[in-house]
Protein backbone atom coordinates (compact mmCIF):
# COMPACT_ATOMS: atom_id res chain seq x y z
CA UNK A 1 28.14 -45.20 40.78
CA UNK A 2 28.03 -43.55 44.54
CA UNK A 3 28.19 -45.60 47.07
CA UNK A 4 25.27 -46.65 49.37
CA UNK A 5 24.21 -43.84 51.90
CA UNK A 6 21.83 -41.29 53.33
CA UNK A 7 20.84 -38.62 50.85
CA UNK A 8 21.14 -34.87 52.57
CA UNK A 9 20.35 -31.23 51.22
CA UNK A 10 22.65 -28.40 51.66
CA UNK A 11 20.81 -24.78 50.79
CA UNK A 12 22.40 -21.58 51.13
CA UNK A 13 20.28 -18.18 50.17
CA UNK A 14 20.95 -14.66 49.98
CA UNK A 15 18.59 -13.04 52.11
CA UNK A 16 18.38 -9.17 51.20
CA UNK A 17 18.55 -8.44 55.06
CA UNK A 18 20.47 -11.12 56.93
CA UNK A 19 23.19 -12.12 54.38
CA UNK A 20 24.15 -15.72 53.24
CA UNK A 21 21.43 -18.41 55.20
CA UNK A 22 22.65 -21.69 55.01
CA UNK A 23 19.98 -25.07 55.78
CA UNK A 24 20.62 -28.57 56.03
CA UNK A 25 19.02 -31.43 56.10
CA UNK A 26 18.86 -35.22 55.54
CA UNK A 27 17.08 -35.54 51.97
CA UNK A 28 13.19 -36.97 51.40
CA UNK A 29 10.10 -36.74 53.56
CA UNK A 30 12.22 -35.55 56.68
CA UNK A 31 13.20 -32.45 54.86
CA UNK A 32 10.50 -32.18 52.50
CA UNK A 33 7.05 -32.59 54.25
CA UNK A 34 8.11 -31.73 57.85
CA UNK A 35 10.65 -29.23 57.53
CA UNK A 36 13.05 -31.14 59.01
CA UNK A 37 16.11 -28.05 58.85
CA UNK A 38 19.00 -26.90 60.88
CA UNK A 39 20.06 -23.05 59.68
CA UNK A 40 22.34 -20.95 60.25
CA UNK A 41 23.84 -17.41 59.51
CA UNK A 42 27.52 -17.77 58.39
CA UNK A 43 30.70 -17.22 59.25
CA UNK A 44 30.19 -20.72 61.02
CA UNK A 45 33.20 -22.34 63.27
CA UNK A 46 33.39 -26.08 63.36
CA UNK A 47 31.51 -26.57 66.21
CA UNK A 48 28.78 -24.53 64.59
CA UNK A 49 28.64 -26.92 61.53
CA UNK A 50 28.98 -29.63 63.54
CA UNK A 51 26.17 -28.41 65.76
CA UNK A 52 24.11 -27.84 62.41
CA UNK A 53 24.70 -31.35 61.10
CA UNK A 54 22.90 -33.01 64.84
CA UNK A 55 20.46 -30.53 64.97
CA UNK A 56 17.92 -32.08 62.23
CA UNK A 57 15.61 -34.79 64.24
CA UNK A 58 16.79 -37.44 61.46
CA UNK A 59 20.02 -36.74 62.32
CA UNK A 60 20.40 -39.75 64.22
CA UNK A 61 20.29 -41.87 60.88
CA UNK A 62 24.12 -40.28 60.20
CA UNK A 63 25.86 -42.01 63.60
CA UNK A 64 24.54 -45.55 63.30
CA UNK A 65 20.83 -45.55 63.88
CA UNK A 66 19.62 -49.01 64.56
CA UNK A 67 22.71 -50.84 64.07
CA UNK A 68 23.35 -49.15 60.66
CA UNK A 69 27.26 -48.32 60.38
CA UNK A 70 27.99 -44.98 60.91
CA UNK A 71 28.58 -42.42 57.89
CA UNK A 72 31.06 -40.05 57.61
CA UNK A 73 30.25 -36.96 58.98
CA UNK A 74 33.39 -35.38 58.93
CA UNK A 75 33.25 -35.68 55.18
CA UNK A 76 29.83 -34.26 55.45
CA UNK A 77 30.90 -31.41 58.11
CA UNK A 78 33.61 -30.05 55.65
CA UNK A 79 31.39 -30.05 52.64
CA UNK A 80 29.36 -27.75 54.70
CA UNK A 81 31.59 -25.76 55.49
CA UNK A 82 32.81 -24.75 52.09
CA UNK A 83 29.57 -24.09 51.39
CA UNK A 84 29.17 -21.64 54.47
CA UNK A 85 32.75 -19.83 53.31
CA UNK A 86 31.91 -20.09 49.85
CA UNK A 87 28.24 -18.25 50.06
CA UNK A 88 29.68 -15.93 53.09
CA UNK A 89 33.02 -15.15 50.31
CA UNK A 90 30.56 -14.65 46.91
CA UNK A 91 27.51 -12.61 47.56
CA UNK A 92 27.07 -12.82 43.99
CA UNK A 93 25.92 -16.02 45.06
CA UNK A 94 22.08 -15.71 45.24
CA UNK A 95 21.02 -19.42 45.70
CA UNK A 96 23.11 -22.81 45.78
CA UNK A 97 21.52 -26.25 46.22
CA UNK A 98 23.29 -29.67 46.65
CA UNK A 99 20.48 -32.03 46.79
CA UNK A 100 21.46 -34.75 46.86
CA UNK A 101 24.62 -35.42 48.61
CA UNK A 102 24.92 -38.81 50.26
CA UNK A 103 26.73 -39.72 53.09
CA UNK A 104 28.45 -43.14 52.74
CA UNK A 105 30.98 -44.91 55.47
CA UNK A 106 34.12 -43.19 53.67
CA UNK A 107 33.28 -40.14 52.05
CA UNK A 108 30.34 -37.26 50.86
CA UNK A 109 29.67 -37.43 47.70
CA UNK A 110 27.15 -34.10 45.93
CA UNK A 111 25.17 -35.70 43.08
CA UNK A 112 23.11 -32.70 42.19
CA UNK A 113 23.86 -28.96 42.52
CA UNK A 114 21.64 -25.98 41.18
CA UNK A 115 22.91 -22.48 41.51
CA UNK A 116 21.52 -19.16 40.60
CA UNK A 117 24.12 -16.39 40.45
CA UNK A 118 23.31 -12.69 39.73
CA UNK A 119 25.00 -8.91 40.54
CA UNK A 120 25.61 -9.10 44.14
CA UNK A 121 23.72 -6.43 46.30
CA UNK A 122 24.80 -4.53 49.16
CA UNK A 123 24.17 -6.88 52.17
CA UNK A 124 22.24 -4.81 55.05
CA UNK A 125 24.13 -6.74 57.60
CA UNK A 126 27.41 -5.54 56.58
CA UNK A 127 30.33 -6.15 58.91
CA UNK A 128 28.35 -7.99 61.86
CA UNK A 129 28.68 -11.16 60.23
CA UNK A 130 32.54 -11.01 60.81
CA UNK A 131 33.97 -13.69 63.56
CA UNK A 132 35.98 -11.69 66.21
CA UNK A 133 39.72 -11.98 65.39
């Protein structure tokens, strides 16, 4: 019932030391086989998730690739981003997986989420996650 589109994967995991890790990627073989990732450390700004969402090698297949129309990114961007606040926010969060989510010309849409929640530990990192005010 989606619409036609490019299948990603969104990942965030608690890492005992760094925190919430986020990864993205565009779904199948890309992802799969050659570890085709961006990652990042949130807080993230929007440039940072929009810098996240180009920085895959595939990424190209998102903007048009071979006279494909282009997908909405900004739909994909802010799905991204509540997943950055949202595993930054819950550290009781331990692992959350949107595979797929597919990118169509109007809109994101996540087919598939897993989640493993627990009792959240003391992150090592603390405070140096925080954005500057």
């Amino acid at each position: 019932m989606a619409p036609h589109g490019v299948a990603c994967v969104i990942r965030s995991a608690e890492d005992p030391l760094f925190g919430p890790v986020l990864g993205f990627g565009l779904g199948g073989d890309t992802t799969d086989l050659l570890g085709d990732v961006a990652w990042a450390v949130p807080p993230l700004t929007d440039v940072d998730v929009s810098d996240m969402v180009r920085a895959p090698r595939s990424s190209p297949r998102l903007f048009g690739y071979r006279g494909v129309p282009p997908l909405d990114v900004a739909a994909l961007e802010d799905v991204l981003a509540r997943v950055a606040v949202l595993s930054d926010q819950l550290p009781e969060l331990l692992h959350l997986e949107l595979n797929p989510v597919v990118v169509a010309e109007r809109g994101a849409y996540v087919l598939g989420a897993t989640a493993r929640v627990g009792v959240a530990g003391t992150r090592a990192d603390g405070p140096r996650r925080a954005l500057p005010a």
